[in-house]
N, C-alpha and C. Protein backbone atom coordinates (compact mmCIF):
# COMPACT_ATOMS: atom_id res chain seq x y z
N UNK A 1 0.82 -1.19 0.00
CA UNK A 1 0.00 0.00 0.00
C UNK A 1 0.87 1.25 0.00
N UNK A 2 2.09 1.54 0.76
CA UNK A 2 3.03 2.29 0.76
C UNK A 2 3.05 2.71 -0.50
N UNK A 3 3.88 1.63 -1.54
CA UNK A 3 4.43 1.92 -2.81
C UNK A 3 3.33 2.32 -3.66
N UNK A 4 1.91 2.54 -3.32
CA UNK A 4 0.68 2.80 -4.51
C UNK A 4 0.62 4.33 -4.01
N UNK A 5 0.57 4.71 -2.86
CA UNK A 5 0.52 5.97 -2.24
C UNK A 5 1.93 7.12 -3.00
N UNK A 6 2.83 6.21 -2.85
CA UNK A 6 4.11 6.79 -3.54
C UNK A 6 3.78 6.90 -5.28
N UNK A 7 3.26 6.32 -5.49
CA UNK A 7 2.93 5.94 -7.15
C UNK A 7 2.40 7.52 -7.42
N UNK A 8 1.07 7.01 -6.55
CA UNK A 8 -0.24 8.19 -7.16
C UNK A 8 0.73 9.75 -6.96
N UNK A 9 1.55 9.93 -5.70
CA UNK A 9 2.47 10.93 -6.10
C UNK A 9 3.38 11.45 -7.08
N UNK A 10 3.86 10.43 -7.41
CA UNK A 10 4.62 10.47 -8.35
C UNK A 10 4.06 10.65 -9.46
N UNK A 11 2.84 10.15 -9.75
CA UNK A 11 2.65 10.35 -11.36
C UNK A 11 1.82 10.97 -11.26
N UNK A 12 1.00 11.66 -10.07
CA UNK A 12 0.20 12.94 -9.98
C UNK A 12 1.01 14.48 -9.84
N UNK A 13 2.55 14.49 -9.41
CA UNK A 13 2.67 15.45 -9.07
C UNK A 13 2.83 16.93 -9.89
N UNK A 14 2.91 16.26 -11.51
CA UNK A 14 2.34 17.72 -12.06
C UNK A 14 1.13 18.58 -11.92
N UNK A 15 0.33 17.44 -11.52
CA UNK A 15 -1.04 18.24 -11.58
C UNK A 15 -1.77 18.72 -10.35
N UNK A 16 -1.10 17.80 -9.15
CA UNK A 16 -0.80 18.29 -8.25
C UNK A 16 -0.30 19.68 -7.85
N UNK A 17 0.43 20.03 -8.39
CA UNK A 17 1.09 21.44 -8.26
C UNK A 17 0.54 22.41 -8.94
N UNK A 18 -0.72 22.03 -9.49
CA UNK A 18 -0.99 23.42 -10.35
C UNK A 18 -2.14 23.33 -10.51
N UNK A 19 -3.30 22.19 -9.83
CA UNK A 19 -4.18 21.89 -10.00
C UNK A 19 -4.82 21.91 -8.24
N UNK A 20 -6.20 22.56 -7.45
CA UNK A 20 -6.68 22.19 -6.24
C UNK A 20 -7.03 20.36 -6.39
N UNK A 21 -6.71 19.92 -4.99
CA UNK A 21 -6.95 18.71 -5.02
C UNK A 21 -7.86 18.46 -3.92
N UNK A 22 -8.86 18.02 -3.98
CA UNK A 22 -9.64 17.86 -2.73
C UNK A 22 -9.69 16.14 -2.61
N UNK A 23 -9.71 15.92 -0.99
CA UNK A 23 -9.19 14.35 -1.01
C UNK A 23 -9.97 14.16 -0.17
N UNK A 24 -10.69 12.83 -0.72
CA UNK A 24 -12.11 12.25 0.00
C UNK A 24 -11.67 10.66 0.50
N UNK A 25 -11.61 10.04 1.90
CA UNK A 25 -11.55 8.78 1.72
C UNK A 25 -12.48 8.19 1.38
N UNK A 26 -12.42 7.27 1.08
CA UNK A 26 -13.00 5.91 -0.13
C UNK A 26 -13.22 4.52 1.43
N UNK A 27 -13.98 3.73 0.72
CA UNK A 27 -13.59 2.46 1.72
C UNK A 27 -12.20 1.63 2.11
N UNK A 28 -11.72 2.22 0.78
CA UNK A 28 -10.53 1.05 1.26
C UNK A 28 -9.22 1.83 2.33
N UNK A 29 -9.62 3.33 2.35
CA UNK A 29 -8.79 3.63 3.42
C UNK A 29 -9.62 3.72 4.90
N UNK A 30 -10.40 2.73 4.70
CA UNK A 30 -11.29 2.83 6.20
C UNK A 30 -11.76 1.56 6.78
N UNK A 31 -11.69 0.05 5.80
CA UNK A 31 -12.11 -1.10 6.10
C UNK A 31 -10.92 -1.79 5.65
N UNK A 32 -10.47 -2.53 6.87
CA UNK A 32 -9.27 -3.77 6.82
C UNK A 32 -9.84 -5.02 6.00
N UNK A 33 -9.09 -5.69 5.40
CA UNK A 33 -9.25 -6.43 4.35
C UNK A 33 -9.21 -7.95 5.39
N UNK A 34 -8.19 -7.23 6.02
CA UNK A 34 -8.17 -8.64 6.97
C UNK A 34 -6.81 -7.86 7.95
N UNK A 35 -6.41 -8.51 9.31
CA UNK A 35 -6.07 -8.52 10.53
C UNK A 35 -4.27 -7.78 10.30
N UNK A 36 -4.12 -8.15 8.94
CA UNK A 36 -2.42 -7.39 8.20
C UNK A 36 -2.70 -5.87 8.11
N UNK A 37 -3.90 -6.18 7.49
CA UNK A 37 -4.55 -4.13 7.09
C UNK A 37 -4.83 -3.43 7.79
N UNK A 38 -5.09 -3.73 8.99
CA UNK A 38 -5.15 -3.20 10.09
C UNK A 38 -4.22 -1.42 10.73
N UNK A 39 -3.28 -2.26 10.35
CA UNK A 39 -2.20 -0.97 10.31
C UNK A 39 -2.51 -0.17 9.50
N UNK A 40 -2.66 -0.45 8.04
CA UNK A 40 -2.98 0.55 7.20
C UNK A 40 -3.95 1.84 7.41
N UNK A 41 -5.19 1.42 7.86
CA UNK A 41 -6.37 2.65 7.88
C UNK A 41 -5.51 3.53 8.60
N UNK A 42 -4.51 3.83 8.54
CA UNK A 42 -4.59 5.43 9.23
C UNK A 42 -3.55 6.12 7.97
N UNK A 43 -3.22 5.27 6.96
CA UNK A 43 -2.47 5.50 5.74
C UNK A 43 -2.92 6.92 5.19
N UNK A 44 -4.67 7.07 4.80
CA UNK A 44 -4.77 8.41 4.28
C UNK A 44 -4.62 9.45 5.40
N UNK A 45 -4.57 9.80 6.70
CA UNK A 45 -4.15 10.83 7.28
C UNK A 45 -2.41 10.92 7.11
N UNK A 46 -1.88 10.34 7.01
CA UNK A 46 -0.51 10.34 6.85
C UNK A 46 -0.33 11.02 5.57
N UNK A 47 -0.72 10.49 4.67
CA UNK A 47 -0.57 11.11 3.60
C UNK A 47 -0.87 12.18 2.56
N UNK A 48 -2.32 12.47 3.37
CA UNK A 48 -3.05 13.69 2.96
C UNK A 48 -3.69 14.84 3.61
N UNK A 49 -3.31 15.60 3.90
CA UNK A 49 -2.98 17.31 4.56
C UNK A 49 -4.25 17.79 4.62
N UNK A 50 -5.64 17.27 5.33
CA UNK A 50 -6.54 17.84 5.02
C UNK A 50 -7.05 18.24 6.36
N UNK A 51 -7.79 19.31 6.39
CA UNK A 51 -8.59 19.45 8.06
C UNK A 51 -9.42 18.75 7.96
N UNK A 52 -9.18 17.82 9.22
CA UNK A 52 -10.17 17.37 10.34
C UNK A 52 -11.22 17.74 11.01
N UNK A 53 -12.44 17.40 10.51
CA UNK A 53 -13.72 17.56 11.82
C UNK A 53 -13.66 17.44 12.79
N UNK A 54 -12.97 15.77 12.78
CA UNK A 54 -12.91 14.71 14.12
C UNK A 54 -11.56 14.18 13.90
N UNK A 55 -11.22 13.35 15.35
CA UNK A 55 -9.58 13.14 14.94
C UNK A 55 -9.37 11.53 14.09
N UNK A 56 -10.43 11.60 13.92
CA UNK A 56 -10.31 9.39 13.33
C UNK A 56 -10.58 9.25 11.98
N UNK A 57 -9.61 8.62 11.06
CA UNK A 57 -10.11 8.49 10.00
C UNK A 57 -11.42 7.13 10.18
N UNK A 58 -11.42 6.38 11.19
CA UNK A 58 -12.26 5.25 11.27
C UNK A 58 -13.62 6.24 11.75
N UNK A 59 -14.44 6.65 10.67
CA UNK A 59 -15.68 7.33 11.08
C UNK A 59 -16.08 8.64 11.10
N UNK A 60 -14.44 9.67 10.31
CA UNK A 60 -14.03 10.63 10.42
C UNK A 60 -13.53 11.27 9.35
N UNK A 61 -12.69 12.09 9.32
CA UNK A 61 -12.18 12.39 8.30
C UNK A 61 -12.90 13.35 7.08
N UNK A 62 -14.23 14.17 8.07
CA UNK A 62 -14.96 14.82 6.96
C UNK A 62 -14.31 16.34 7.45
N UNK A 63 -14.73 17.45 6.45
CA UNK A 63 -14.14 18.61 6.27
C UNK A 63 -14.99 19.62 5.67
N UNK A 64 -14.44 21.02 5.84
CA UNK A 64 -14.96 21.73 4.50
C UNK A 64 -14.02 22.85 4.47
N UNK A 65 -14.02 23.52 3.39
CA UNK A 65 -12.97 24.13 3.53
C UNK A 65 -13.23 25.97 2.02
N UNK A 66 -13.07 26.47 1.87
CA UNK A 66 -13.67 27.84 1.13
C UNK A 66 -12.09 28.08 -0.21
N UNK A 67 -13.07 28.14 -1.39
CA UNK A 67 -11.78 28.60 -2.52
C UNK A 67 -12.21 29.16 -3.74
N UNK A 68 -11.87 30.50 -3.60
CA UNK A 68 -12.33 30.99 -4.96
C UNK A 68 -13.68 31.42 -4.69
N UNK A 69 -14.32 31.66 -3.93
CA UNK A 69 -15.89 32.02 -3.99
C UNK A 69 -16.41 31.08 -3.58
N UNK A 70 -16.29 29.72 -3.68
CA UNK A 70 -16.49 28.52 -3.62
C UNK A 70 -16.81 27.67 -2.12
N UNK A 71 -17.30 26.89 -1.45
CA UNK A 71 -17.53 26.23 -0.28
C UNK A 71 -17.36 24.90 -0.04
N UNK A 72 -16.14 24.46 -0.07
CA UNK A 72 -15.95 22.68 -0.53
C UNK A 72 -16.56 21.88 1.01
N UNK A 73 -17.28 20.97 0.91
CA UNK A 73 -18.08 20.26 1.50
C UNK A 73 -17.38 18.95 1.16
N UNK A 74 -16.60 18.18 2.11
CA UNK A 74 -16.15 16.65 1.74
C UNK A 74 -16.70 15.71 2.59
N UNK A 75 -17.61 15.44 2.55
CA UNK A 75 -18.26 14.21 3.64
C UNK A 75 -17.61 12.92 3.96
N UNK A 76 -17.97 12.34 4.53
CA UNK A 76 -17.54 10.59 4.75
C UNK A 76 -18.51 9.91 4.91
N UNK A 77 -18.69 9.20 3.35
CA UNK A 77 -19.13 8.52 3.17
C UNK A 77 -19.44 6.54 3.18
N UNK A 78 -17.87 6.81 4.24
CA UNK A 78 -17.97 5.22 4.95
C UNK A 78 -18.13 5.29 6.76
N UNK A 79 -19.38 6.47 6.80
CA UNK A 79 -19.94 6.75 8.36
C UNK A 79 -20.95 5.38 8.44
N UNK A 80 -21.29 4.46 7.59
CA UNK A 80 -22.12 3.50 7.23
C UNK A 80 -22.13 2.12 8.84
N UNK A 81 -21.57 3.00 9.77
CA UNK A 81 -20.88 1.22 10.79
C UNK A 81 -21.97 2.00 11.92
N UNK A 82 -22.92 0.82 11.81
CA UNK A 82 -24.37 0.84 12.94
C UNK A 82 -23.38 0.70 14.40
N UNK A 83 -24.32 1.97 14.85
CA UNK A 83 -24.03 2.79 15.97
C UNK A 83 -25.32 3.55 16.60
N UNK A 84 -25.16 4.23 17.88
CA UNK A 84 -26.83 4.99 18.43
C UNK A 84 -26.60 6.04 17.51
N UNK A 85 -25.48 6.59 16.94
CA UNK A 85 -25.20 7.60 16.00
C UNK A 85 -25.95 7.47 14.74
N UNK A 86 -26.22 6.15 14.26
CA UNK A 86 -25.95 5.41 13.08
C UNK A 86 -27.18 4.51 13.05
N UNK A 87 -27.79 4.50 13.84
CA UNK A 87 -28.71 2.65 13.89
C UNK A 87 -29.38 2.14 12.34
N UNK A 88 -29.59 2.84 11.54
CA UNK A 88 -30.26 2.45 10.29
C UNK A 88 -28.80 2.11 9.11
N UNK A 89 -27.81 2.22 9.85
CA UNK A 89 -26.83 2.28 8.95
C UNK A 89 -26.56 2.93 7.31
N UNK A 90 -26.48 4.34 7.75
CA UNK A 90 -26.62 5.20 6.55
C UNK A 90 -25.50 5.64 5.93
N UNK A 91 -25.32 5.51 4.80
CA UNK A 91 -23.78 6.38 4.82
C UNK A 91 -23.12 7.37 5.00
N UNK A 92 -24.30 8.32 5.73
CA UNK A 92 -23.44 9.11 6.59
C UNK A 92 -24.39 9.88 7.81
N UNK A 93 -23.88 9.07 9.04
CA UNK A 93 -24.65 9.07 10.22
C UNK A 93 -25.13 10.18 10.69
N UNK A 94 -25.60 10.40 11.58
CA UNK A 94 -26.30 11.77 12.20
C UNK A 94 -25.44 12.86 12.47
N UNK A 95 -24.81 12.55 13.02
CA UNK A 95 -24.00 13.42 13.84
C UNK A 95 -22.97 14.22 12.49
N UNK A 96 -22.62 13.34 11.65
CA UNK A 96 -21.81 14.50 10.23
C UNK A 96 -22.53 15.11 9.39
N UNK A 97 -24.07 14.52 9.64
CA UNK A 97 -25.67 15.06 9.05
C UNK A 97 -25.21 16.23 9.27
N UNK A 98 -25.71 16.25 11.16
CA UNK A 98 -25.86 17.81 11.29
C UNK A 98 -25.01 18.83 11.05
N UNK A 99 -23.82 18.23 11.52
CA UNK A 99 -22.20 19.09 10.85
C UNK A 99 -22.23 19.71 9.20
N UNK A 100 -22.80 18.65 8.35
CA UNK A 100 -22.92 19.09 7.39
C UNK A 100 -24.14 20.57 6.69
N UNK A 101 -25.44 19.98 7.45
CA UNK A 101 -25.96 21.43 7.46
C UNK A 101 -25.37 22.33 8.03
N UNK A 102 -25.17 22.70 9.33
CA UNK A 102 -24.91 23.59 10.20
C UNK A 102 -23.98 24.35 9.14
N UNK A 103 -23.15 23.65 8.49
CA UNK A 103 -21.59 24.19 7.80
C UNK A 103 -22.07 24.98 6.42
N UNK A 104 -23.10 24.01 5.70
CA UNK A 104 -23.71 24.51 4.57
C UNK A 104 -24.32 25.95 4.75
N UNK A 105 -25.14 26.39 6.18
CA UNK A 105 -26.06 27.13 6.75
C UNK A 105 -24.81 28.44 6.79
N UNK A 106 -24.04 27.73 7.20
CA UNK A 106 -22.65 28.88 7.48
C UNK A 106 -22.23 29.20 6.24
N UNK A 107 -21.66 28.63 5.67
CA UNK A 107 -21.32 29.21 4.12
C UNK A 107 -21.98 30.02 3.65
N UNK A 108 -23.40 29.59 3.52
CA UNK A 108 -24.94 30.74 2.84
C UNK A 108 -24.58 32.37 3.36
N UNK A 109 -24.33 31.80 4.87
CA UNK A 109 -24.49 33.06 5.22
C UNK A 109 -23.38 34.16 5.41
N UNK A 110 -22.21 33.58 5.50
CA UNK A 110 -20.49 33.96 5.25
C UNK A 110 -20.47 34.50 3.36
N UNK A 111 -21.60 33.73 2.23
CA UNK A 111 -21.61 34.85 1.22
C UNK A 111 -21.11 33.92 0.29
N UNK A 112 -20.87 32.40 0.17
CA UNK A 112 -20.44 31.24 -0.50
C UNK A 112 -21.28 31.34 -1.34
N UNK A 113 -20.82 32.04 -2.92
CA UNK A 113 -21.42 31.64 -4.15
C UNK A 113 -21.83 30.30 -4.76
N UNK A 114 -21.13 29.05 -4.00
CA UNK A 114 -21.36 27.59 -4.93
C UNK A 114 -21.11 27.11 -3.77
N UNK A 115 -21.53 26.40 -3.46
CA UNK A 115 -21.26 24.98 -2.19
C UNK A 115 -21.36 23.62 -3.11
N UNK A 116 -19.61 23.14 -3.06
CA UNK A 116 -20.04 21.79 -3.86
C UNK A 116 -19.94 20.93 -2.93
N UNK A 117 -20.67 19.84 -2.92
CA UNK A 117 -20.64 18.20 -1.86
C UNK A 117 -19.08 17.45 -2.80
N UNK A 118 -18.28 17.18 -1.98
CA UNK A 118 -17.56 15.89 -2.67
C UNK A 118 -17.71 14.57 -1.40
N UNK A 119 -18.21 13.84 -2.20
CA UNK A 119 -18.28 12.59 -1.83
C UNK A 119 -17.72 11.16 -2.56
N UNK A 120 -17.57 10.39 -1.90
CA UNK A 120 -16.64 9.08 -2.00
C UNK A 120 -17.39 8.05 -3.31
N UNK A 121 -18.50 7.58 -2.64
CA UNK A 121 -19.69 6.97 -2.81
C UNK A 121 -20.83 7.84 -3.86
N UNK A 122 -21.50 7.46 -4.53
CA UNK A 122 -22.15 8.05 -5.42
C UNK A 122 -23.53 8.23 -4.12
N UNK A 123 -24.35 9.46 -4.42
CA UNK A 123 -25.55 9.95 -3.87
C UNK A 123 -26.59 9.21 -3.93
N UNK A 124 -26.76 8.35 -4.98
CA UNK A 124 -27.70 7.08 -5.47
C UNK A 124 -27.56 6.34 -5.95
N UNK A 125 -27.25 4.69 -5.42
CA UNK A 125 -26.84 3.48 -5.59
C UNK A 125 -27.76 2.38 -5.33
N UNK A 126 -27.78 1.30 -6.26
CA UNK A 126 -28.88 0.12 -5.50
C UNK A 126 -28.04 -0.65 -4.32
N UNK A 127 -26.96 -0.78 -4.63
CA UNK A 127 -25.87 -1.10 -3.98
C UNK A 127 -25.20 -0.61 -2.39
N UNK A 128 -25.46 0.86 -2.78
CA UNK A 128 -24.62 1.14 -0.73
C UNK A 128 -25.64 1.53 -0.39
């Protein structure tokens, strides 16, 4: 996993440098494959420079952040692990619900021309 992290740098870093990158975890930086991977989930905070909501990428790892006129909204979309937070198991539990309005509500009113959502997971799936 190291050497794929090093990869995507490497052969991203032109566009990287001249391009905004907004970085959303995915499942596979949040669910162990098995009892080896374990170590891994904390791979995308190591590697990617983003503010924190909360301090855990296990359940965490959402943000928002302002560019250009703009209001970037990055959710986490593997909040999906049934909890009193969570009981219907949604992909993204109550508690980053409300974070997420409250933040949207703030932007509106701070004067945010565009509020975009980036998310992991597509908005409508038969599947998640």
């Amino acid at each position: 996993v190291e050497d794929e992290w090093k990869d995507l740098y490497k052969q991203s870093r032109p566009s990287f440098m001249s391009l905004p990158v907004v970085a959303t975890a995915g499942n596979h930086d949040e669910y162990a494959l098995s009892e080896e991977d374990e170590k891994l989930l904390t791979k995308f905070n190591e590697h990617v420079n983003v503010p924190k909501e909360n301090d855990a990428i296990n359940g965490g790892s959402y943000y928002s952040f302002d560019y250009n006129g703009a209001h970037m909204v990055v959710a986490n979309t593997n909040d999906n692990k049934k909890s009193k937070d969570n009981p219907d198991e949604k992909a993204i539990g109550k508690e980053q619900m409300e974070w997420i309005k409250k933040d949207i509500k703030k932007a509106r009113e701070n004067g945010a021309n565009w509020v975009v959502l980036n998310l992991h997971k597509p908005m409508y799936s038969k599947s998640y």
